[in-house]
C-alpha atoms as a PDB file:
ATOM      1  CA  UNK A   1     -16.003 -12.538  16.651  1.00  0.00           C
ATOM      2  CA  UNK A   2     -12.135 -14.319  16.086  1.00  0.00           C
ATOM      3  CA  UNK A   3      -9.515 -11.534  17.454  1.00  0.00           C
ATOM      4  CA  UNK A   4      -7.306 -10.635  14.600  1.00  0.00           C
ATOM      5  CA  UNK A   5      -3.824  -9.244  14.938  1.00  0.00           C
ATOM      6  CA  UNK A   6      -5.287  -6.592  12.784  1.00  0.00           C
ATOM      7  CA  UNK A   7      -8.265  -5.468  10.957  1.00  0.00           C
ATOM      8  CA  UNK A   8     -10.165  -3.439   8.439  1.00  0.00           C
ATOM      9  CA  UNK A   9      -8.786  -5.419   5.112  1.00  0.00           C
ATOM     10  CA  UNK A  10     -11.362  -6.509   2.954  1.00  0.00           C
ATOM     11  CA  UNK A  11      -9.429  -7.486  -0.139  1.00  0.00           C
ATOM     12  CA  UNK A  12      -6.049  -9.507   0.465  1.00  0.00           C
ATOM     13  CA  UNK A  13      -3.998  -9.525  -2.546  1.00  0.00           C
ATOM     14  CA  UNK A  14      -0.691 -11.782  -3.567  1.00  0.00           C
ATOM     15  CA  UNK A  15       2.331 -10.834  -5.427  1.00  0.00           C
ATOM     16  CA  UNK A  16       5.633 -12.026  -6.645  1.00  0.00           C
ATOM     17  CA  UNK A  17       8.994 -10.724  -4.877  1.00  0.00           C
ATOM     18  CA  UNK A  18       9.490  -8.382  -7.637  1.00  0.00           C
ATOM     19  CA  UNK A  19      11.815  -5.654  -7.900  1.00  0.00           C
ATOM     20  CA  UNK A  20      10.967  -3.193 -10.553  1.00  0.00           C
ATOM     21  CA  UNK A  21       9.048  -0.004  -9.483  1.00  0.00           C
ATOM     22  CA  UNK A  22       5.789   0.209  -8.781  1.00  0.00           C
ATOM     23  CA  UNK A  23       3.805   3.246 -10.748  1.00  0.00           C
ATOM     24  CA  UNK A  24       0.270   4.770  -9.074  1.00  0.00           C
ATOM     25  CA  UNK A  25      -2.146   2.371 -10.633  1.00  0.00           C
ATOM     26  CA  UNK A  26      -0.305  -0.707 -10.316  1.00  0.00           C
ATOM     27  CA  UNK A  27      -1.827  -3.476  -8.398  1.00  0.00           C
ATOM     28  CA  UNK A  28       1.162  -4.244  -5.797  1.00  0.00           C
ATOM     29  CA  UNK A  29       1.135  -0.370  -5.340  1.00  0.00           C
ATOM     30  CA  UNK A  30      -1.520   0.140  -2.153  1.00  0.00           C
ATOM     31  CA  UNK A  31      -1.882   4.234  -2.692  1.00  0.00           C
ATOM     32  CA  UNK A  32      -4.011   2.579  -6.145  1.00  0.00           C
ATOM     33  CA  UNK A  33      -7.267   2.247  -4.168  1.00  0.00           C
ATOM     34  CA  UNK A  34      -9.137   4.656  -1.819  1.00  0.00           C
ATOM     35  CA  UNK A  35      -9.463   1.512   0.499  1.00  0.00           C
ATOM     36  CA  UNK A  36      -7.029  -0.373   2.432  1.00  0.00           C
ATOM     37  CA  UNK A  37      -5.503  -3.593   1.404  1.00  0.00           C
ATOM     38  CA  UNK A  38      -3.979  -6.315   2.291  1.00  0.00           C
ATOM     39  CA  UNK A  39      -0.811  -7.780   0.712  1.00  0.00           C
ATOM     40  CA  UNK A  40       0.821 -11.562   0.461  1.00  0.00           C
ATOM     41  CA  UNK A  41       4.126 -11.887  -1.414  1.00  0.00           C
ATOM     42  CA  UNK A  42       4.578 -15.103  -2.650  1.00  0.00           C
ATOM     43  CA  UNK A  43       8.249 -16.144  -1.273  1.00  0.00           C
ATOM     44  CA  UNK A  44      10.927 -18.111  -3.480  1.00  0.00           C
ATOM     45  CA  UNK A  45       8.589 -18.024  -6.701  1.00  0.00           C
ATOM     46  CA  UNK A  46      10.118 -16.779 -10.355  1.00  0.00           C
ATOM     47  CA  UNK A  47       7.964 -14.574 -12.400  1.00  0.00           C
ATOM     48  CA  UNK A  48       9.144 -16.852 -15.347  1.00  0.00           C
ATOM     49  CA  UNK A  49       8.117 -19.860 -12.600  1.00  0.00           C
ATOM     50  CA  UNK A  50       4.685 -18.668 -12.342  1.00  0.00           C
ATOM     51  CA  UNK A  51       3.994 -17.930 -16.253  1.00  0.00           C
ATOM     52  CA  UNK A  52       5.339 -21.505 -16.635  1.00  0.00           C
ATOM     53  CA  UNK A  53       2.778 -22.636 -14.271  1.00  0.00           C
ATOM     54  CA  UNK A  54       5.810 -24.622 -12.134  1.00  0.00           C
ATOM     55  CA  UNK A  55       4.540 -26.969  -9.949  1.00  0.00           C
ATOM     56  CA  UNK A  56       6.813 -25.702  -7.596  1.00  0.00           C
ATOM     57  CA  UNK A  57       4.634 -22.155  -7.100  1.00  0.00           C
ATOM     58  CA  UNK A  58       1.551 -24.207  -5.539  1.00  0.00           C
ATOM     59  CA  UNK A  59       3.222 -24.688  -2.247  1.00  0.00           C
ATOM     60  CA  UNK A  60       4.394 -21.218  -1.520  1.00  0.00           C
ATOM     61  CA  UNK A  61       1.038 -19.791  -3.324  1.00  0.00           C
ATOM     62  CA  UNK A  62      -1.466 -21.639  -1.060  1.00  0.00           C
ATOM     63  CA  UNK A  63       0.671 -20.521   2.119  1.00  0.00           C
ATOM     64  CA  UNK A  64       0.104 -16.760   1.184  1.00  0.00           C
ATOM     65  CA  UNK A  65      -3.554 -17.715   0.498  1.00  0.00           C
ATOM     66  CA  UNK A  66      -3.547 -19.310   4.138  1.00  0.00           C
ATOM     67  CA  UNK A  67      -1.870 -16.293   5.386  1.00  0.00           C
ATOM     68  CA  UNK A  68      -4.296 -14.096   3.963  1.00  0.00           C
ATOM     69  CA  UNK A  69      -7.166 -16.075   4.661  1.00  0.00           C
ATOM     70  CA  UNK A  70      -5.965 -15.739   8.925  1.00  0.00           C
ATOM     71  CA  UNK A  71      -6.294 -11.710   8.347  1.00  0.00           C
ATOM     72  CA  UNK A  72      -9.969 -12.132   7.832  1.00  0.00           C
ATOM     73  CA  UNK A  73      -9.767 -10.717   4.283  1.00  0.00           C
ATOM     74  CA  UNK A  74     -13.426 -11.238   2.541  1.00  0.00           C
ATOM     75  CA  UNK A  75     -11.969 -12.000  -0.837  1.00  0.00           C
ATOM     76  CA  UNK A  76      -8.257 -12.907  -2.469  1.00  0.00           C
ATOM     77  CA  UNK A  77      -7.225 -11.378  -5.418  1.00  0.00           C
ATOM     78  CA  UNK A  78      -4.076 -12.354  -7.839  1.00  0.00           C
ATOM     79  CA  UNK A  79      -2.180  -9.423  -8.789  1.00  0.00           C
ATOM     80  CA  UNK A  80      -0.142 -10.984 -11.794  1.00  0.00           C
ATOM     81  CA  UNK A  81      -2.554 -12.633 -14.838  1.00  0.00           C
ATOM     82  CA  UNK A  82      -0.167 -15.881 -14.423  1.00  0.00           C
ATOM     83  CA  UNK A  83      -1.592 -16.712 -11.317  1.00  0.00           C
ATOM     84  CA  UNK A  84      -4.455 -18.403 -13.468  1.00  0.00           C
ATOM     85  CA  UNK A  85      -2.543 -21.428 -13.347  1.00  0.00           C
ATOM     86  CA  UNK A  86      -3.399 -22.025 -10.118  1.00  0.00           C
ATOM     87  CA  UNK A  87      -7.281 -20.999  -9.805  1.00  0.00           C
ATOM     88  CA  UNK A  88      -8.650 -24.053  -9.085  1.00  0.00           C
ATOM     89  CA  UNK A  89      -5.733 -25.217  -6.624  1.00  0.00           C
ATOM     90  CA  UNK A  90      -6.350 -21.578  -4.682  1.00  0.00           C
ATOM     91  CA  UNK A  91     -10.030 -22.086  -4.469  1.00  0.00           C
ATOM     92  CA  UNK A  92     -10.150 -25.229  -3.000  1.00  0.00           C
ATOM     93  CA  UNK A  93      -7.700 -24.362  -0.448  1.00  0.00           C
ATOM     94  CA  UNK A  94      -9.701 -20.919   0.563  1.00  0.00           C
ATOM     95  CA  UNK A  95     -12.211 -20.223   2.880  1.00  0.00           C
ATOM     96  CA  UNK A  96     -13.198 -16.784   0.515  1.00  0.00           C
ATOM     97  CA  UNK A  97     -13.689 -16.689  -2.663  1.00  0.00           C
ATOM     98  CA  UNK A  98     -10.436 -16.139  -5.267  1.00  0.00           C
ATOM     99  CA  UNK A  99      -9.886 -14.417  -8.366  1.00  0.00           C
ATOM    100  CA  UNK A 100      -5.862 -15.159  -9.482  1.00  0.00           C
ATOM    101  CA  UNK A 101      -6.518 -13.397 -12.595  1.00  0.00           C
ATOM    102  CA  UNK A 102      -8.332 -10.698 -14.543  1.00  0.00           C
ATOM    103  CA  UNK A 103      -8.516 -13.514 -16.965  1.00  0.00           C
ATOM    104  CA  UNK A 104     -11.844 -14.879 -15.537  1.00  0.00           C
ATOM    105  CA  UNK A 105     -13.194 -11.829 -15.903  1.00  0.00           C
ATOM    106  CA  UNK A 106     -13.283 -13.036 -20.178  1.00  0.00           C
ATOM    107  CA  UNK A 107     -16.184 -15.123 -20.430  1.00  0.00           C
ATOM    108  CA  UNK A 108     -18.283 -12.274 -18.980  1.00  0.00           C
ATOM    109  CA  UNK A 109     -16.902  -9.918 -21.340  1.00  0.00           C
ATOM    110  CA  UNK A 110     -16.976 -11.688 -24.253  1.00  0.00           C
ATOM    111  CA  UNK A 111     -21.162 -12.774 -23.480  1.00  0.00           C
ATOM    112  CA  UNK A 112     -21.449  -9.117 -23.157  1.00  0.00           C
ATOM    113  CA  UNK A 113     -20.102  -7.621 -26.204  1.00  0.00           C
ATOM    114  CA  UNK A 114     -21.909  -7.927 -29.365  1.00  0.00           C
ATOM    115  CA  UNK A 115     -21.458 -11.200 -31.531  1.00  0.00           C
ATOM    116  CA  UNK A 116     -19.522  -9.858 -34.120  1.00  0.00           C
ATOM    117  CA  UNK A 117     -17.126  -7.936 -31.996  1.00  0.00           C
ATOM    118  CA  UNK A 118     -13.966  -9.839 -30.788  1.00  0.00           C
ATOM    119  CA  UNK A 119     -12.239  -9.066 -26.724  1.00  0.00           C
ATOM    120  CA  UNK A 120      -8.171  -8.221 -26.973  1.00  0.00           C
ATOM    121  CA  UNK A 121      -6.307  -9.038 -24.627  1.00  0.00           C
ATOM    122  CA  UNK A 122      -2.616  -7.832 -23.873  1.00  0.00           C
ATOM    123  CA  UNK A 123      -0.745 -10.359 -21.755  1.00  0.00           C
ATOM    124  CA  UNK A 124       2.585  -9.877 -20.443  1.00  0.00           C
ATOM    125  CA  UNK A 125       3.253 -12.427 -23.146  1.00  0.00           C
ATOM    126  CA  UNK A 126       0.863 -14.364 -24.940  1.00  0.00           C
ATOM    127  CA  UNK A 127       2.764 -17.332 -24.775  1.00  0.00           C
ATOM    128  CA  UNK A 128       1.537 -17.568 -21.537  1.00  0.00           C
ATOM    129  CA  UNK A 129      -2.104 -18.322 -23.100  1.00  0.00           C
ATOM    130  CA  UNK A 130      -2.154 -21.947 -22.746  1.00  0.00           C
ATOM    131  CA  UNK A 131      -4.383 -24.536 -22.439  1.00  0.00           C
ATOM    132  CA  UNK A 132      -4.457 -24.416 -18.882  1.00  0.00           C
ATOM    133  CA  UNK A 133      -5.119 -21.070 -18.377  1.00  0.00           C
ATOM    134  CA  UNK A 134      -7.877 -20.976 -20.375  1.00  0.00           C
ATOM    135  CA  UNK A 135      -8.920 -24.644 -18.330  1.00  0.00           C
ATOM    136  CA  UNK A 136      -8.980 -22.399 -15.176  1.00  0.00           C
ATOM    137  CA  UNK A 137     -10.141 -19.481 -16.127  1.00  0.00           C
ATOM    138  CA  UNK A 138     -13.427 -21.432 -17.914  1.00  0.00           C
ATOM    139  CA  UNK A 139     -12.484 -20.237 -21.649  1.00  0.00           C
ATOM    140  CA  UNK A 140     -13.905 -22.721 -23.667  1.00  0.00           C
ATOM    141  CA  UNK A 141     -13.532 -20.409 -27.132  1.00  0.00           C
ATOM    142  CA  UNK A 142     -10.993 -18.445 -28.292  1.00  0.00           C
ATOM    143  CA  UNK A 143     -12.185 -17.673 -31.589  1.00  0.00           C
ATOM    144  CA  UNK A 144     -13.455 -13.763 -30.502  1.00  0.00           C
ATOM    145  CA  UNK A 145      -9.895 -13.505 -28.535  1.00  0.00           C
ATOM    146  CA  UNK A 146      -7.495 -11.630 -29.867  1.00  0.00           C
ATOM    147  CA  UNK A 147      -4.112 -12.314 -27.940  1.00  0.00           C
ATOM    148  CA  UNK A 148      -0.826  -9.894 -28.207  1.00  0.00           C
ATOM    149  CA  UNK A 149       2.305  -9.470 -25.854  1.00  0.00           C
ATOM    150  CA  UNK A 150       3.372  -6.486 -24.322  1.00  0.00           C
ATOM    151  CA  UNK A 151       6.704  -8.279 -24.237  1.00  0.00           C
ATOM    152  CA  UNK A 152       7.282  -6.954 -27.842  1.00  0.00           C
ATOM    153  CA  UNK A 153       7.193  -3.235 -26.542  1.00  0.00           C
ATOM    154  CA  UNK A 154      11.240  -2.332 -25.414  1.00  0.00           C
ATOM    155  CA  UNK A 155      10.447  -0.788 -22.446  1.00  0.00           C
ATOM    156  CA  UNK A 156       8.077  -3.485 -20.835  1.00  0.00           C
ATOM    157  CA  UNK A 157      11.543  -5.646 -20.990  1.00  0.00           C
ATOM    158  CA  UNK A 158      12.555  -3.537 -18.168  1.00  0.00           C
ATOM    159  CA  UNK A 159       9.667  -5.281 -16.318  1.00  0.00           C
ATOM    160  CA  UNK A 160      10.224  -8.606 -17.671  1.00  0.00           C
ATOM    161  CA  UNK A 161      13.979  -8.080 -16.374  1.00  0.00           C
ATOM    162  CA  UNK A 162      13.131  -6.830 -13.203  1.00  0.00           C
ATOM    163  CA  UNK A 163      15.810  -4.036 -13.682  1.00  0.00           C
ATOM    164  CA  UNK A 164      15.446  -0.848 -11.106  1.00  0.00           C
ATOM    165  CA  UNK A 165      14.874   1.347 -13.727  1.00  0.00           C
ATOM    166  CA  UNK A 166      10.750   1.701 -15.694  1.00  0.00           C
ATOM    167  CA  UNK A 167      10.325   4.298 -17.903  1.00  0.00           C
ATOM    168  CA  UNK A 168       6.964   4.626 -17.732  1.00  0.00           C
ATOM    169  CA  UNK A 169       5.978   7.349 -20.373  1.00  0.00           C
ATOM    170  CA  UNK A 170       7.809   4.987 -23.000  1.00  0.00           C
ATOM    171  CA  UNK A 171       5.713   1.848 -21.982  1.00  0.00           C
ATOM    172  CA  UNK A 172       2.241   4.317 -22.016  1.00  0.00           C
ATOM    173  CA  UNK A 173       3.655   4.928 -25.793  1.00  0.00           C
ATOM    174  CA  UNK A 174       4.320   1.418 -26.362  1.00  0.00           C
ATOM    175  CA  UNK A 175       1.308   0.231 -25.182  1.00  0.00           C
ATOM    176  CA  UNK A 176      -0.595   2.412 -27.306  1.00  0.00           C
ATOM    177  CA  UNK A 177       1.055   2.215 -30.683  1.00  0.00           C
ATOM    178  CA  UNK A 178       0.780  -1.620 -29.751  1.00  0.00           C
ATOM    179  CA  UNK A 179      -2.837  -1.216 -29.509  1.00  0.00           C
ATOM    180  CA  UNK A 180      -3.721   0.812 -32.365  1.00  0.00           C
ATOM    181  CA  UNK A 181      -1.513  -1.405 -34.524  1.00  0.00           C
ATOM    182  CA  UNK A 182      -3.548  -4.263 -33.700  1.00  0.00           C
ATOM    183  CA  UNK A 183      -6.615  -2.538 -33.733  1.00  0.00           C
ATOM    184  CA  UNK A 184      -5.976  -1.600 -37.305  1.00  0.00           C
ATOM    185  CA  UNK A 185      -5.558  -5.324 -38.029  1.00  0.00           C
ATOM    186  CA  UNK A 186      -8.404  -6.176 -35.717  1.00  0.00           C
ATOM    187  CA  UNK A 187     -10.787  -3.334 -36.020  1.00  0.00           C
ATOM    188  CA  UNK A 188     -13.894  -5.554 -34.693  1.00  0.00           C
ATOM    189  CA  UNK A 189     -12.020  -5.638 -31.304  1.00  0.00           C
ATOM    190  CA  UNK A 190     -14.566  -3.889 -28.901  1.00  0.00           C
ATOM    191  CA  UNK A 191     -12.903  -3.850 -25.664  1.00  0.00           C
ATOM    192  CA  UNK A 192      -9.873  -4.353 -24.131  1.00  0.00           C
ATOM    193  CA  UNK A 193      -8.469  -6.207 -21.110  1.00  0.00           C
ATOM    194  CA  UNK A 194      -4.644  -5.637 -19.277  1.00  0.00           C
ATOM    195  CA  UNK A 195      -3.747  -9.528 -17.999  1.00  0.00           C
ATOM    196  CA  UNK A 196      -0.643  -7.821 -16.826  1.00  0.00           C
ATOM    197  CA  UNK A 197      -1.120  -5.919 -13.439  1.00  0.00           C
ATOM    198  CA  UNK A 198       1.577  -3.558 -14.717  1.00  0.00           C
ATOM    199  CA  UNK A 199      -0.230  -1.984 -17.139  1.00  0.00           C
ATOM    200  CA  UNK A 200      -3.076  -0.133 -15.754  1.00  0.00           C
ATOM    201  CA  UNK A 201      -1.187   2.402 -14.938  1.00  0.00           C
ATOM    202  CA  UNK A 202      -1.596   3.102 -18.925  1.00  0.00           C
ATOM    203  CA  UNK A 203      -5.485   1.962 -19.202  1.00  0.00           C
ATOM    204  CA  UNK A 204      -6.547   6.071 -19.525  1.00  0.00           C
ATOM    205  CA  UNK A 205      -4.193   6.510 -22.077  1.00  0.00           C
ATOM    206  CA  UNK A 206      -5.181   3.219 -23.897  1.00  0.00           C
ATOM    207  CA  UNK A 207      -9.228   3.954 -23.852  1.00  0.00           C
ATOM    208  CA  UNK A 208      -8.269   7.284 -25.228  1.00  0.00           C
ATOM    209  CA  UNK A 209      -6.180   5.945 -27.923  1.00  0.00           C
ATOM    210  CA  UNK A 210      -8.738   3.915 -28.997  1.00  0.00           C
ATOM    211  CA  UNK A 211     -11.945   4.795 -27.181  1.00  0.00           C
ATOM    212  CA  UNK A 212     -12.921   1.338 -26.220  1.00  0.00           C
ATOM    213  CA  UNK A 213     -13.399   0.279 -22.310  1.00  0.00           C
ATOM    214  CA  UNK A 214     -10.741  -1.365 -21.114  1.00  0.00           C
ATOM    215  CA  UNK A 215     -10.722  -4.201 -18.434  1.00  0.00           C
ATOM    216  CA  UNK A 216      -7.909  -4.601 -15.570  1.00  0.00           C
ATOM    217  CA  UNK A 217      -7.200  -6.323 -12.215  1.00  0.00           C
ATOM    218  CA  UNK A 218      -6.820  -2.980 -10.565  1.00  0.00           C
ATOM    219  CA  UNK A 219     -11.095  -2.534 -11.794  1.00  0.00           C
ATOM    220  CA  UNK A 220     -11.810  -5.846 -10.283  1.00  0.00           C
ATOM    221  CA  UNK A 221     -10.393  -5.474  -7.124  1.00  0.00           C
ATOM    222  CA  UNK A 222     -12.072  -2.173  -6.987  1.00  0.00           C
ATOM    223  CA  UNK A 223     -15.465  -4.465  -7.807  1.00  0.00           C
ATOM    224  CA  UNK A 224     -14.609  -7.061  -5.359  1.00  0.00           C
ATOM    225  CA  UNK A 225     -14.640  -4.790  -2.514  1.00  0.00           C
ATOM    226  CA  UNK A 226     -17.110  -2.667  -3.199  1.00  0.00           C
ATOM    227  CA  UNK A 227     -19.338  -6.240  -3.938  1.00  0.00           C
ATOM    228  CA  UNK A 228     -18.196  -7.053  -0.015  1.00  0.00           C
ATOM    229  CA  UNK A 229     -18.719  -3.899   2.127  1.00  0.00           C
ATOM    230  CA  UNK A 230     -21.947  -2.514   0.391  1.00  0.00           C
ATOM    231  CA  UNK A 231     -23.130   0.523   1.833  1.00  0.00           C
ATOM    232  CA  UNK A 232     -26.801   1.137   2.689  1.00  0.00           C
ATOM    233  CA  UNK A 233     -29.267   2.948   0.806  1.00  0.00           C
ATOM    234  CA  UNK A 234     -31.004   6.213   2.047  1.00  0.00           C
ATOM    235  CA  UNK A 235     -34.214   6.445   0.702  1.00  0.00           C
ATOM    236  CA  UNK A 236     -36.140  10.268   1.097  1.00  0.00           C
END
C-alpha cells in the first residue's frame, strides 16, 4: 500500500477560487455529504474563463486533477457544470475515473424518460451550452433538451458577481417561478437537472414546485461514492 499524507477520501472534488457563500447543499460546501471529501481549487482560473472554455484553464485544471489523483481519491468530480469543457482533457490525464459535470449525467436521463417527455436543464447560463459541451459530455441530440439560465433570476447575479452577499430564500423563489414558468411553456418536461452546483441547495423546493425528480452534482457525487466503497450484504 503507497503511504499517503492522509487518508479516508474517496471522492476528490475541484472548484473555482470563488468568493460568494457557500449554502448547506452546495457542492464546494463539505458539511453537504455524510462522507468526507476531498477538495482541489483550481488556482488563477475565472468563472467567466471556465464557461468560455479558455484554453488557459487546462493547465491549472489538470494540476488539481494531479493533486487529487496523489491523495488516493477513487473518483474526481467537477463541482461547476462548465468544467465539461474539459472532460476529455481530465480523463486522459487521470488515473480514476472523472465526471467535470452533471452534464454527462443527460444521455442517461434522457434514454430513461419516456419518448415524448423532454429533460430541462437550468444552467448557470445557457449560453454556456455549446457545441463543445455537448462534444464532451456525448450529447448527440438536443431536440428533448430544454435549456434556460438561472442568470435571468436577480439574485443568482449575486453569484455570477461573486459579491459577499447571497440571498438565498430569493434565489429558492427565483428558481422556482423560473421553473414553473417554463414548465407552463414546456409542460412535457419530465425531469429536471441543476448544471449549476449552486443550486441544489433549492432542488427540494424545485421537485415540490413541480413534482418532477430533479438531477444535481451534489446526487452524483453522493452516487459516485457510494458506487466506490460498497458495503457488504448480510444475508439471514
Amino acid at each position: 500500500m503507497t503511504s499517503k499524507s492522509v487518508a479516508g477520501y474517496r471522492v476528490g472534488i475541484l472548484t473555482l477560487d470563488t468568493a460568494h457563500p457557500l449554502e448547506l447543499g452546495n457542492v464546494q460546501h463539505a458539511e453537504s455529504f455524510p462522507f468526507p471529501v476531498v477538495y482541489a481549487v483550481v488556482r488563477a482560473v475565472s468563472m467567466s474563463a471556465l464557461m468560455d472554455g479558455d484554453p488557459s484553464a487546462l493547465q491549472p485544471i489538470l494540476t488539481a486533477i494531479g493533486e487529487l489523483n496523489r491523495q488516493g481519491v477513487s473518483v474526481i468530480v467537477g463541482a461547476c457544470g462548465s468544467f465539461a469543457n474539459y472532460q476529455q482533457q481530465a480523463t486522459q490525464a487521470s488515473s480514476v475515473p472523472v465526471f467535470m459535470s452533471i452534464l454527462l449525467e443527460v444521455p442517461f436521463i434522457l434514454r430513461a424518460l419516456p419518448p415524448d417527455k423532454k429533460l430541462g436543464i437550468i444552467f448557470a447560463n445557457a449560453a454556456t451550452f455549446t457545441q463543445r459541451v455537448r462534444s464532451e459530455c456525448g450529447i448527440d441530440d438536443t431536440s428533448r433538451i430544454v435549456a434556460v439560465g438561472a442568470n435571468t433570476i436577480p439574485a443568482f447575479g449575486a453569484i455570477l458577481r461573486q459579491e459577499q452577499l447571497l440571498d438565498g430564500a430569493a434565489l429558492e423563489r427565483g428558481l422556482v417561478e423560473l421553473a414553473q414558468d417554463t414548465l407552463r411553456k414546456q409542460p412535457s418536461i419530465g425531469a429536471w437537472l441543476l448544471q449549476c452546483s449552486d443550486l441544489p441547495p433549492y432542488a427540494a423546493a424545485l421537485q415540490r414546485a413541480t413534482s418532477l425528480p430533479v438531477f444535481d452534482a451534489h446526487l452524483l457525487i453522493d452516487h459516485l461514492f457510494r458506487a466506490s466503497r460498497r458495503t457488504t450484504f448480510a444475508f439471514p
